[in-house]
C-alpha atoms as a PDB file:
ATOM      1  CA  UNK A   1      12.129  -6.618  49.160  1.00  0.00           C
ATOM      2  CA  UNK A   2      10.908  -5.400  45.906  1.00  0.00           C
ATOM      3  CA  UNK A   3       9.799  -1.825  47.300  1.00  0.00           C
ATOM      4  CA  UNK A   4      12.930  -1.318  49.174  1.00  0.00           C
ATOM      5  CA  UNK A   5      15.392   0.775  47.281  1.00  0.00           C
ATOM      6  CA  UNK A   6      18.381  -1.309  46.211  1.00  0.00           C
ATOM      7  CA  UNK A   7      20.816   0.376  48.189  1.00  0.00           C
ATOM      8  CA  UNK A   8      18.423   0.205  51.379  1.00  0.00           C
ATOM      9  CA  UNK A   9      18.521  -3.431  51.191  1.00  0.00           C
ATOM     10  CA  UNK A  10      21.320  -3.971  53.434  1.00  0.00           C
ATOM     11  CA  UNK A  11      19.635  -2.118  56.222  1.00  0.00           C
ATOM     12  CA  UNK A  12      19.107  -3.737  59.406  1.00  0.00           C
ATOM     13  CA  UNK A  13      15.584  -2.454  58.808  1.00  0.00           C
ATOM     14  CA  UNK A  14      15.027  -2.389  55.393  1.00  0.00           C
ATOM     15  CA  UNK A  15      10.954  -1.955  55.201  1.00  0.00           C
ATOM     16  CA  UNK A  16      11.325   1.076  57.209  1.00  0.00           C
ATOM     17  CA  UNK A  17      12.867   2.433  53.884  1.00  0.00           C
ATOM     18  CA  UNK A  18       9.878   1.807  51.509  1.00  0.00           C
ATOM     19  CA  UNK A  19       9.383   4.983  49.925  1.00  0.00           C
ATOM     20  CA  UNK A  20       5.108   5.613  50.889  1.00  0.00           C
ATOM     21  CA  UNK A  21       4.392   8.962  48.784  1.00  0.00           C
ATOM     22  CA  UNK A  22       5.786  11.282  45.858  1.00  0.00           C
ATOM     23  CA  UNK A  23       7.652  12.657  48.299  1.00  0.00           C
ATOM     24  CA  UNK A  24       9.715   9.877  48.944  1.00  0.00           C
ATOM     25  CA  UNK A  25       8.260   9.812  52.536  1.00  0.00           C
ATOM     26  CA  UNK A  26       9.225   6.292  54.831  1.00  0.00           C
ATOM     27  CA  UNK A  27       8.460   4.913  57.321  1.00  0.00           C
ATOM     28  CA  UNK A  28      12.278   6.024  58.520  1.00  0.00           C
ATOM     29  CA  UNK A  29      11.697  10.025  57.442  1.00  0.00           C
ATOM     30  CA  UNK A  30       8.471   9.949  59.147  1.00  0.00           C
ATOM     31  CA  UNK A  31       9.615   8.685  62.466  1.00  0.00           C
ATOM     32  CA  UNK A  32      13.033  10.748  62.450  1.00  0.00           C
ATOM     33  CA  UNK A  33      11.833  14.093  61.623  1.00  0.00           C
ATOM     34  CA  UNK A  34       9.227  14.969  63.593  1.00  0.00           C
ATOM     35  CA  UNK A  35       6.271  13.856  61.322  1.00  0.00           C
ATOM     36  CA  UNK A  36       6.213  11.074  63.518  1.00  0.00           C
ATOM     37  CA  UNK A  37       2.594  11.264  64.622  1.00  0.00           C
ATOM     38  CA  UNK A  38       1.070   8.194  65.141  1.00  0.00           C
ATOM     39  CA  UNK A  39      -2.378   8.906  63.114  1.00  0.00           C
ATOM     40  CA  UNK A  40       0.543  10.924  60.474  1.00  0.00           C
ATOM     41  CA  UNK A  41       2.033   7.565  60.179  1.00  0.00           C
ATOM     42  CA  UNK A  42      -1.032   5.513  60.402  1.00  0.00           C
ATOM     43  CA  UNK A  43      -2.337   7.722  57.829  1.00  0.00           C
ATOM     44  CA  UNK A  44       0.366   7.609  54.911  1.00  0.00           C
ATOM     45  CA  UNK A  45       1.144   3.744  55.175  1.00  0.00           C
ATOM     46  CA  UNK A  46      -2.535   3.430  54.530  1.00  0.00           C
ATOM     47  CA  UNK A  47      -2.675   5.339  51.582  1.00  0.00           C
ATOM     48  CA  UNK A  48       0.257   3.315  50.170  1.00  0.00           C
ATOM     49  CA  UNK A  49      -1.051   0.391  51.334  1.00  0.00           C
ATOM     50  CA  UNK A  50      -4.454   0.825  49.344  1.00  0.00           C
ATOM     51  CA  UNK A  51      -2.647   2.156  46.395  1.00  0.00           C
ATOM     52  CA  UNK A  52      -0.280  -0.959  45.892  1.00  0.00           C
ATOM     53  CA  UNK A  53      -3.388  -3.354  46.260  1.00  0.00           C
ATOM     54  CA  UNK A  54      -5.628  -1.364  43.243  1.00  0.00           C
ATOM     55  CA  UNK A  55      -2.211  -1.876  41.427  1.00  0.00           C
ATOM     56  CA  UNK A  56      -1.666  -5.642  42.227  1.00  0.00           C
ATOM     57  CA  UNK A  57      -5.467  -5.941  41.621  1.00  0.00           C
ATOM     58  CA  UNK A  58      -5.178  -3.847  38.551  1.00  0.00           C
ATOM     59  CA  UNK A  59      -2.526  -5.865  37.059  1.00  0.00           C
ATOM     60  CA  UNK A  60      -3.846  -9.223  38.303  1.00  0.00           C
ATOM     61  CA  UNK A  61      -6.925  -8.155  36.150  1.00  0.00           C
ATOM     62  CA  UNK A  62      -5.121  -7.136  32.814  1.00  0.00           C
ATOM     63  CA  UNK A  63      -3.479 -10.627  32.691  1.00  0.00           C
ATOM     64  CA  UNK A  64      -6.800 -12.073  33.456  1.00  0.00           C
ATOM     65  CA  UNK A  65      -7.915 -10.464  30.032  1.00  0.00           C
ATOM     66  CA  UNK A  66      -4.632 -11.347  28.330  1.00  0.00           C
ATOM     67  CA  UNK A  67      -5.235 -14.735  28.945  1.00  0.00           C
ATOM     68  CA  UNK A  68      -8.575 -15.181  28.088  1.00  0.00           C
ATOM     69  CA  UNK A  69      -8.160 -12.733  24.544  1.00  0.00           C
ATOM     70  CA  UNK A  70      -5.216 -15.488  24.197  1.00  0.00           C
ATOM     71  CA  UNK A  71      -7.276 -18.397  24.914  1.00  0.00           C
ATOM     72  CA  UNK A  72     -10.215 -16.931  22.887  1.00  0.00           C
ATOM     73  CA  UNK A  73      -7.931 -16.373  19.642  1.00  0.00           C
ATOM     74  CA  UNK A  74      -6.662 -20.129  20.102  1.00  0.00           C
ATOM     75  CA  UNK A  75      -9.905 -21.247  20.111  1.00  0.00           C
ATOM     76  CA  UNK A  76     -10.797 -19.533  17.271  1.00  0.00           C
ATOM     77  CA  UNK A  77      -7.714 -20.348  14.774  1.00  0.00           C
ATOM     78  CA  UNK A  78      -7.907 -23.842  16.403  1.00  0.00           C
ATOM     79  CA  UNK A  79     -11.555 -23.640  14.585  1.00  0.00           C
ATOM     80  CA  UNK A  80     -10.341 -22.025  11.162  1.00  0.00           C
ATOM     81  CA  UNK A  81      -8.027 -25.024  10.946  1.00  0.00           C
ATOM     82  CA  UNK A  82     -10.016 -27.811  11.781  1.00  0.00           C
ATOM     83  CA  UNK A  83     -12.501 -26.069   9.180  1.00  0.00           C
ATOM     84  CA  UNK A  84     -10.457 -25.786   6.485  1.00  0.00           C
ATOM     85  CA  UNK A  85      -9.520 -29.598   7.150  1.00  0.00           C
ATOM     86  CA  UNK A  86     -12.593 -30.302   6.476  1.00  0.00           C
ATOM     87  CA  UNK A  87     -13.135 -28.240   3.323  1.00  0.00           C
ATOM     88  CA  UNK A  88     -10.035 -29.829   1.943  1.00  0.00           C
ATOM     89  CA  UNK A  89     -11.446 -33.495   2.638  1.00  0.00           C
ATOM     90  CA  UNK A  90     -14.445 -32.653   0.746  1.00  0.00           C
ATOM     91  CA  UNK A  91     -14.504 -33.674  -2.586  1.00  0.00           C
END
């Protein structure tokens, strides 16, 4: 439900209300106003469709490299500190 507008949520059809464009095109709009071609239709909900999956894969990636720049500076203070234990051990 988190593409349906809040106050869509309540619909007995709520998908159907998933804005699909800049436009604010549904799947609703589409099929009540005359736009509703089948290829029209087929078309647009596969454009948003490939859109939201570059963004989920997009976003999937950046905290991917998040992680590993976090893990990567842990590693690395984990290092400074275990070195400078054993600088201050030294006599």
């Amino acid at each position: 439900m988190q593409f349906v507008p809040a106050e869509r949520q309540s619909e007995k059809s709520p998908c159907r209300h998933v804005p699909l464009d800049a436009a604010g095109q549904t799947l609703n709009t589409l099929y009540a106003y005359g736009a509703g071609k089948q290829k029209e239709i087929e078309e647009v909900l596969e454009t948003w469709l490939k859109t939201r999956i570059q963004r989920l894969e997009q976003e999937r990636s950046n905290a991917s490299s998040a992680e590993t720049n976090a893990n990567a500076t842990a590693i690395a203070f984990a290092s400074v500190i275990a070195s400078e234990g054993n600088s201050s051990a030294s006599p």
